[in-house]
N, C-alpha and C. Protein backbone atom coordinates (compact mmCIF):
# COMPACT_ATOMS: atom_id res chain seq x y z
N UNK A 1 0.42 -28.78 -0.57
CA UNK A 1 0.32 -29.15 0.81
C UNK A 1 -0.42 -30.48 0.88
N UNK A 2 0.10 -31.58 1.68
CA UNK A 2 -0.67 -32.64 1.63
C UNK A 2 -1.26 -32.52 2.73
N UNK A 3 -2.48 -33.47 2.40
CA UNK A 3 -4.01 -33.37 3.08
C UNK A 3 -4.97 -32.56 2.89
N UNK A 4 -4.89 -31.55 2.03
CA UNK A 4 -5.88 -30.57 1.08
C UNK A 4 -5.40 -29.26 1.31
N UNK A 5 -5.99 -28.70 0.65
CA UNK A 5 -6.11 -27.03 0.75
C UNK A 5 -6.60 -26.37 1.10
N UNK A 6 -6.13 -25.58 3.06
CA UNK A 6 -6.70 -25.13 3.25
C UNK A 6 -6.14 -23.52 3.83
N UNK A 7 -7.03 -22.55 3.72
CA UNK A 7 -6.30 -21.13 3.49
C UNK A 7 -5.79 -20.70 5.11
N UNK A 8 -5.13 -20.72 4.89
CA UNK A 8 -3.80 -20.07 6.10
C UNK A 8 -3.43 -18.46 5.97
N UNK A 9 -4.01 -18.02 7.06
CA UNK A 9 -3.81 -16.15 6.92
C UNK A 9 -3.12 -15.52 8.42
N UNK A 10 -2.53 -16.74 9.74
CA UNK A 10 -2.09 -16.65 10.48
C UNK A 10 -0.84 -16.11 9.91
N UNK A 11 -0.10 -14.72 10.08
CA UNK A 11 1.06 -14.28 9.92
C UNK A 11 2.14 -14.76 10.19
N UNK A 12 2.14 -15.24 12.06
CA UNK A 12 3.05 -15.96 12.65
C UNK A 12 3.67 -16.97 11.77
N UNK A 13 2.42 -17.94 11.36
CA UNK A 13 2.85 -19.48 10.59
C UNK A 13 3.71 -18.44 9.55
N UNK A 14 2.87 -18.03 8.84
CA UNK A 14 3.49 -17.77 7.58
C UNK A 14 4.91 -17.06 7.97
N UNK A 15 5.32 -16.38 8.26
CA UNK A 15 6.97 -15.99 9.17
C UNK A 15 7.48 -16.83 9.73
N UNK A 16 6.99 -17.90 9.97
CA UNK A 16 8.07 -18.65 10.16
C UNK A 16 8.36 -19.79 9.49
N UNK A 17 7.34 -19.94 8.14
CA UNK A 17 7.65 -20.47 6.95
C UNK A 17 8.71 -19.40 6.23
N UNK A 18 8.39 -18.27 6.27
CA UNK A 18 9.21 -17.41 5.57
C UNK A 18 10.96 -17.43 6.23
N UNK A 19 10.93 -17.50 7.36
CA UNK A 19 12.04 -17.71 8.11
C UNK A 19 13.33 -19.22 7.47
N UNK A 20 12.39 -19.94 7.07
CA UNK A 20 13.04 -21.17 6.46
C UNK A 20 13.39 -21.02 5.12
N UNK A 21 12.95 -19.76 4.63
CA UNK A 21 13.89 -19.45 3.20
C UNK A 21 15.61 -19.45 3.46
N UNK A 22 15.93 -19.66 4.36
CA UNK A 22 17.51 -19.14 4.76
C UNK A 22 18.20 -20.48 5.69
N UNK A 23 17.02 -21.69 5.18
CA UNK A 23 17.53 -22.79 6.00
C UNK A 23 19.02 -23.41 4.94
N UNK A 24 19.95 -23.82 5.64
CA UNK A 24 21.18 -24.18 5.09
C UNK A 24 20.79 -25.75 4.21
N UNK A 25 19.81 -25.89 4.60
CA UNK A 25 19.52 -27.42 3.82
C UNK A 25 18.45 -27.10 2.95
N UNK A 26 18.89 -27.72 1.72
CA UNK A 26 18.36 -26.89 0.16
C UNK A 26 16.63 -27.38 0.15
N UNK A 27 16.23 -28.74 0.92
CA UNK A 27 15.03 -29.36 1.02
C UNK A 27 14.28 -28.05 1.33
N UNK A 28 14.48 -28.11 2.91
CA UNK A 28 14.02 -27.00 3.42
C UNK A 28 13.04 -26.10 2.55
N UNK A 29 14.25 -25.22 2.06
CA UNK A 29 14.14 -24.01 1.44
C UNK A 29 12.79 -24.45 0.44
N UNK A 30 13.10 -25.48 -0.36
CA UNK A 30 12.53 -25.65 -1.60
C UNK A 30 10.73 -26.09 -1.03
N UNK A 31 10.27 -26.70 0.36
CA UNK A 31 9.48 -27.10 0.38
C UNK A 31 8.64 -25.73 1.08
N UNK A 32 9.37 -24.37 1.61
CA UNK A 32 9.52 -23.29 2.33
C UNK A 32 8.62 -22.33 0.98
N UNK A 33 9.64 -22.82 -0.43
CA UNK A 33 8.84 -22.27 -1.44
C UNK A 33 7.94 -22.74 -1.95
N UNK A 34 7.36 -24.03 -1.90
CA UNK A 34 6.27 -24.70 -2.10
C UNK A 34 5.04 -24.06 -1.15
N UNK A 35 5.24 -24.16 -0.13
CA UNK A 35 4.24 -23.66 0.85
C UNK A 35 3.70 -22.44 0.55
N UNK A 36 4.71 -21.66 0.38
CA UNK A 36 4.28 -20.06 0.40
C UNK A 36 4.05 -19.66 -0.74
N UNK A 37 4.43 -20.40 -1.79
CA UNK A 37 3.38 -20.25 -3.25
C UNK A 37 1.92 -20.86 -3.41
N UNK A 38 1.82 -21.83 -2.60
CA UNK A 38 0.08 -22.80 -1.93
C UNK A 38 -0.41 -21.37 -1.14
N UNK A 39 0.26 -20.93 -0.23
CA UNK A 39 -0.21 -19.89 0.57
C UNK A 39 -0.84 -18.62 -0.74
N UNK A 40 0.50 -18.13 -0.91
CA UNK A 40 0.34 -16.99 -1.91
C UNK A 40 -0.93 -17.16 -2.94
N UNK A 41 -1.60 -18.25 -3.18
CA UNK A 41 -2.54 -18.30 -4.37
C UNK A 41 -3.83 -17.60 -3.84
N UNK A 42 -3.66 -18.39 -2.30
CA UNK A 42 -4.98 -17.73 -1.63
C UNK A 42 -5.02 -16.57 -1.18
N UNK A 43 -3.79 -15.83 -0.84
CA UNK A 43 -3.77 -14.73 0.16
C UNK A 43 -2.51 -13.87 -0.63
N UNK A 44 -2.67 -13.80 -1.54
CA UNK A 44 -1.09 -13.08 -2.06
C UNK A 44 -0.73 -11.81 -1.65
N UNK A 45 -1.74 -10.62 -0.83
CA UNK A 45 -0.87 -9.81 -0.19
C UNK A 45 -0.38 -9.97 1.22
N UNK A 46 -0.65 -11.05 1.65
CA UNK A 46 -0.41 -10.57 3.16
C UNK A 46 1.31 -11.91 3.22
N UNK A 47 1.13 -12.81 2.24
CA UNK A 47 2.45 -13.36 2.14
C UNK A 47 3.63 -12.10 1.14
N UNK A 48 3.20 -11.25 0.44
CA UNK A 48 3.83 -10.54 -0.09
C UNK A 48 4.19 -9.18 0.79
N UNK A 49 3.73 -9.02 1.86
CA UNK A 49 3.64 -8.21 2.72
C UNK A 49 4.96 -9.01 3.44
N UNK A 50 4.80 -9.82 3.99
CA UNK A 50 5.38 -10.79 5.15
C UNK A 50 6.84 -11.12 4.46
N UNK A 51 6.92 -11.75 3.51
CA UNK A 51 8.36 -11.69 2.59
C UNK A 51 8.82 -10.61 2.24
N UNK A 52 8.43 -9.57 1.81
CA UNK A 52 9.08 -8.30 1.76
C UNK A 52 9.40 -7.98 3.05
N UNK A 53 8.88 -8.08 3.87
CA UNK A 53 9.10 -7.87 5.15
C UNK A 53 10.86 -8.54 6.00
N UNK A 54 10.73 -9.73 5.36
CA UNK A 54 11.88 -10.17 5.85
C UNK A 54 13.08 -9.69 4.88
N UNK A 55 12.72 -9.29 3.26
CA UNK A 55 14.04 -9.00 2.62
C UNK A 55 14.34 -7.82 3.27
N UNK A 56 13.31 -6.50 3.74
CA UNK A 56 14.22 -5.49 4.73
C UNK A 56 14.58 -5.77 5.49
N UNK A 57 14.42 -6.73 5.88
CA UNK A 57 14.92 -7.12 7.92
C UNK A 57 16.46 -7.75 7.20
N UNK A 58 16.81 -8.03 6.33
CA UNK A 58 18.19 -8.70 5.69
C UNK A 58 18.55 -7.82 4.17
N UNK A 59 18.56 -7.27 3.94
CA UNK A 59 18.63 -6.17 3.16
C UNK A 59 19.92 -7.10 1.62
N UNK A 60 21.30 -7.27 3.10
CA UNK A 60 22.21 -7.85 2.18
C UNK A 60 21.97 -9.24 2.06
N UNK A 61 21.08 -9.99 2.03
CA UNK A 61 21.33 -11.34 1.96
C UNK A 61 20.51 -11.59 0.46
N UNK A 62 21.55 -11.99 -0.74
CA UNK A 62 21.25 -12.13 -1.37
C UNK A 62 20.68 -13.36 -2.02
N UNK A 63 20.93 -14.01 -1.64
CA UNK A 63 20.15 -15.54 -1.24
C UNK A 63 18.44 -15.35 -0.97
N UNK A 64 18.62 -14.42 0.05
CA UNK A 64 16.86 -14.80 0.73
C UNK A 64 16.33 -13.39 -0.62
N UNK A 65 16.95 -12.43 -1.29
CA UNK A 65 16.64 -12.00 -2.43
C UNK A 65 15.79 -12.67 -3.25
N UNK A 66 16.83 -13.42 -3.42
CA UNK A 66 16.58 -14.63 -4.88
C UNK A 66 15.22 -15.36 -4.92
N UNK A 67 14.97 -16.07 -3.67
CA UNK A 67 14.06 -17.23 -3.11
C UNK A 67 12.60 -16.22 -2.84
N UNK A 68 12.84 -14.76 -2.35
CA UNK A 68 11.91 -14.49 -2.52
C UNK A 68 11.05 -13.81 -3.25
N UNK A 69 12.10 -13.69 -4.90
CA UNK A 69 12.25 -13.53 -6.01
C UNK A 69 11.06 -14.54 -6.56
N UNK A 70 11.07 -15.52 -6.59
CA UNK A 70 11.02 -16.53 -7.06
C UNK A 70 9.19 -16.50 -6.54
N UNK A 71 9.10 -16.96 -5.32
CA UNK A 71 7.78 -16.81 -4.34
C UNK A 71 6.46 -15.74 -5.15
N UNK A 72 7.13 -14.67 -5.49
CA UNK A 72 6.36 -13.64 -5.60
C UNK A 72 6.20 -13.75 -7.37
N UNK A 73 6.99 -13.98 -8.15
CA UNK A 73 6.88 -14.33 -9.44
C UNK A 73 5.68 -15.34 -9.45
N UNK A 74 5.68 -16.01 -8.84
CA UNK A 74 4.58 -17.14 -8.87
C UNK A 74 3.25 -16.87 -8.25
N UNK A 75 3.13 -15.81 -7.36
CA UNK A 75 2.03 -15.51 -7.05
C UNK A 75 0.81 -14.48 -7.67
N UNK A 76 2.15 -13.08 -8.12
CA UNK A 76 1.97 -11.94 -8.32
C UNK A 76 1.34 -12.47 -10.23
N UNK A 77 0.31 -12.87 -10.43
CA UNK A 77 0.24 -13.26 -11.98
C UNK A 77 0.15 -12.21 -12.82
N UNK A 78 -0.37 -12.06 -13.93
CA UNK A 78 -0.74 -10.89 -14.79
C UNK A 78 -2.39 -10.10 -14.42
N UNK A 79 -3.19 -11.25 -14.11
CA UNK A 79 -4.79 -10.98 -13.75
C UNK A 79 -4.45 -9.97 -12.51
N UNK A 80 -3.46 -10.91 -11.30
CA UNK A 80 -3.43 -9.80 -10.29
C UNK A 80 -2.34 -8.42 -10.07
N UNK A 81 -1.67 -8.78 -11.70
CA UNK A 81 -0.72 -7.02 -11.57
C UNK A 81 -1.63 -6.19 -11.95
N UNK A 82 -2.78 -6.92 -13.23
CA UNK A 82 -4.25 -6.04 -13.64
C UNK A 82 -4.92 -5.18 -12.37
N UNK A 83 -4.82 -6.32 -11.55
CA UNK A 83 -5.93 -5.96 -10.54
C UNK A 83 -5.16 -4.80 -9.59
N UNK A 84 -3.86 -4.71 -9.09
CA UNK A 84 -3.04 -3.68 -8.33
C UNK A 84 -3.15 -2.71 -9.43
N UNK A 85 -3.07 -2.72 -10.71
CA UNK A 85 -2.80 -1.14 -11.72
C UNK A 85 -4.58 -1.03 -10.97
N UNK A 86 -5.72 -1.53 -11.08
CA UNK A 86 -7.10 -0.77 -11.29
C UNK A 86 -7.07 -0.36 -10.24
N UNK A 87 -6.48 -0.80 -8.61
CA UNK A 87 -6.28 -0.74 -7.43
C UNK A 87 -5.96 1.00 -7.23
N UNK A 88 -4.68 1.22 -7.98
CA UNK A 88 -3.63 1.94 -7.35
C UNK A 88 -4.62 3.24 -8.27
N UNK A 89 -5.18 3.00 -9.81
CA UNK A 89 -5.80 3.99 -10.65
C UNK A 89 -6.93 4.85 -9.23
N UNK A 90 -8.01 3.36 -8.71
CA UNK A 90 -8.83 3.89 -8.06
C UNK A 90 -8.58 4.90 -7.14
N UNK A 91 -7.07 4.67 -6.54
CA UNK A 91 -6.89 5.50 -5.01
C UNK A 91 -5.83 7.00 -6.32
N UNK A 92 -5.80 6.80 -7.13
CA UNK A 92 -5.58 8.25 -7.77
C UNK A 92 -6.48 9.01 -7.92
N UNK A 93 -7.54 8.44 -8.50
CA UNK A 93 -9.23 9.23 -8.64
C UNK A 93 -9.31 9.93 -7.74
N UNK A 94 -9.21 8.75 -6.20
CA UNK A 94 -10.32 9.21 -4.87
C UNK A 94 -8.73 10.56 -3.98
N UNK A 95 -7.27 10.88 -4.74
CA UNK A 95 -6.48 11.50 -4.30
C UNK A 95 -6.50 12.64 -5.19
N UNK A 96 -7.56 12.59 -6.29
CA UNK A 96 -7.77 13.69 -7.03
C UNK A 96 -8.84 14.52 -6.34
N UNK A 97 -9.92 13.45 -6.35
CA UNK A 97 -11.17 14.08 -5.77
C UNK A 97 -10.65 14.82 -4.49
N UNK A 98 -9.85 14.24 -3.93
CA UNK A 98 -9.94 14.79 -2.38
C UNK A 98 -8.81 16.08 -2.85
N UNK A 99 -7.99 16.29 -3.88
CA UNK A 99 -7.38 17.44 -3.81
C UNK A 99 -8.40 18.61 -4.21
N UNK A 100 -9.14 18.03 -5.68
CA UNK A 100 -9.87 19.24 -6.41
C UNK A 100 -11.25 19.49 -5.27
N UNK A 101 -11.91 18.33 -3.87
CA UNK A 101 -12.36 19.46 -3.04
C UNK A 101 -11.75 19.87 -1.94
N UNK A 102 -10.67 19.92 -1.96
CA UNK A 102 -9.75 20.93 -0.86
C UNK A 102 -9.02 22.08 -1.76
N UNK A 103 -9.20 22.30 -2.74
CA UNK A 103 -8.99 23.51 -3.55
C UNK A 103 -10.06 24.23 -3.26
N UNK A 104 -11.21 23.87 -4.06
CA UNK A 104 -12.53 23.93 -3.77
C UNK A 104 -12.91 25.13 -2.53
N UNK A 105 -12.51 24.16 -1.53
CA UNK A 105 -12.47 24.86 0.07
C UNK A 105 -11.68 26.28 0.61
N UNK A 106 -10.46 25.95 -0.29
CA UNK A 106 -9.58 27.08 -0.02
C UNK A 106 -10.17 28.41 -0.68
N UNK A 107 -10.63 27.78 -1.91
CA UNK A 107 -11.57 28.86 -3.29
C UNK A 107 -12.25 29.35 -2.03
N UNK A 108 -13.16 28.44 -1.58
CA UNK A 108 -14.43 29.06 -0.96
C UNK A 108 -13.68 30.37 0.50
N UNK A 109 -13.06 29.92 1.16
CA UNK A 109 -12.30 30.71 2.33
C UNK A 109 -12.11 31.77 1.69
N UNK A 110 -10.94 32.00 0.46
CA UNK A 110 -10.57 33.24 -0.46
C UNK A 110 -11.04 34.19 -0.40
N UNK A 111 -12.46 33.54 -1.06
CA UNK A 111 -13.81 34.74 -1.04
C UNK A 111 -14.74 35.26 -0.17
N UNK A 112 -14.55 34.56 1.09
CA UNK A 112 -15.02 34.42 2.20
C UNK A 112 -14.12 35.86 2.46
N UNK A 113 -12.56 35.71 2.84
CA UNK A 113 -12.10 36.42 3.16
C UNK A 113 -11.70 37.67 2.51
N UNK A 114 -12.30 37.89 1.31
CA UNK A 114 -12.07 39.04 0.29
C UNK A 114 -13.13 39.76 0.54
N UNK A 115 -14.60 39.21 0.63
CA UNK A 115 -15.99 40.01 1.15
C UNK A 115 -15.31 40.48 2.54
N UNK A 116 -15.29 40.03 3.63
CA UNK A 116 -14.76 40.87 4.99
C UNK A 116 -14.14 41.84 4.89
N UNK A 117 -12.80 41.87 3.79
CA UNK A 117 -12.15 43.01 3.45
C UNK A 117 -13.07 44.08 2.88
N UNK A 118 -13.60 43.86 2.34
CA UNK A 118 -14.36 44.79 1.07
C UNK A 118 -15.50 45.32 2.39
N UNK A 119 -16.02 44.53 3.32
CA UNK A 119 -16.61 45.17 4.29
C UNK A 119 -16.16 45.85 4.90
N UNK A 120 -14.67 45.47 5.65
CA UNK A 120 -14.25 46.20 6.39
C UNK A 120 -13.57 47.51 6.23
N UNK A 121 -13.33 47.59 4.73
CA UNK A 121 -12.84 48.80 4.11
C UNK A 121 -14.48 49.51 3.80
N UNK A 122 -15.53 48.94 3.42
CA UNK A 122 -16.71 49.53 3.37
C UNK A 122 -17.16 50.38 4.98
N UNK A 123 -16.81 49.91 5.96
CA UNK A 123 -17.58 50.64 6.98
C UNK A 123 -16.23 51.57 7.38
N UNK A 124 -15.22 51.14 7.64
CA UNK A 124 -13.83 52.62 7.37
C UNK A 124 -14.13 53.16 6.78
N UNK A 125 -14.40 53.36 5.61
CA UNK A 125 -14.63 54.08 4.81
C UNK A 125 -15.64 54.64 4.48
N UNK A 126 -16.73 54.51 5.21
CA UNK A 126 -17.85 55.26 5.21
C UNK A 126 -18.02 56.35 7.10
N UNK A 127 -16.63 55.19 7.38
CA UNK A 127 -16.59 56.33 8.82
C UNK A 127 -15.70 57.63 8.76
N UNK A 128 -15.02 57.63 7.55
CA UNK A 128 -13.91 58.59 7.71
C UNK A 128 -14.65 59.62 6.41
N UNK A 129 -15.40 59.56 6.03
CA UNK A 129 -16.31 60.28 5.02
C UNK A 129 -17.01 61.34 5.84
N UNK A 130 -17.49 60.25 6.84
CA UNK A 130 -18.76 61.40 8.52
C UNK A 130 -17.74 61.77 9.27
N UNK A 131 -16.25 61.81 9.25
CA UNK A 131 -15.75 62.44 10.09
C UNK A 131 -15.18 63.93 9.51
């Protein structure tokens, strides 16, 4: 970007930079991918958010595929696929934790509800003894 570098996280802009991936004049396109790889260095999910966004909104256009093929190769590096695997590990932990204490809970109810029985068969059963 000429005149320096500065970080852009307005969605709008960025959509309608993204919108010019599909301009019929090849400049366009190419300076469309310049931008949003300058963008992407600083902010790479919310332009990776925003371009995925438009390949569903065009599903068959294999063109805006390609280009935004390209965008995300350049952003998405190895440090930050590192950083989405430790990402995605962390929210497995915290989807473990939250299952093994909602087991936990159910354990606890179980027995909750097995003593009541055992009571409630304890006082029946100590009423039909005096009868």
């Amino acid at each position: 970007m000429a005149g320096g570098e500065e970080d852009i996280e307005d969605e709008s802009l960025i959509g309608k930079i993204a919108d010019t991936l599909t301009d019929e004049k090849e400049f366009v396109v190419e300076k469309a991918i310049q931008a949003l790889k300058v963008i992407g260095k600083n902010n790479p999910s919310l332009v990776t958010k925003i371009i995925s966004q438009k390949v569903k909104e065009s599903p068959e256009n294999e063109e805006l595929k390609s280009v935004v093929d390209i965008v995300l190769k350049s952003i998405v590096t190895v440090e930050k696929i590192d950083e989405l695997v430790e990402e995605s590990d962390q929210r497995e932990l915290t989807d473990k934790e939250l299952i093994e204490k909602e087991e936990a809970e159910i354990i606890d109810k179980e027995l909750e509800l097995k003593k009541k029985e055992i009571e409630i068969k304890n006082k029946y059963g100590t009423r039909r003894e005096e009868t």
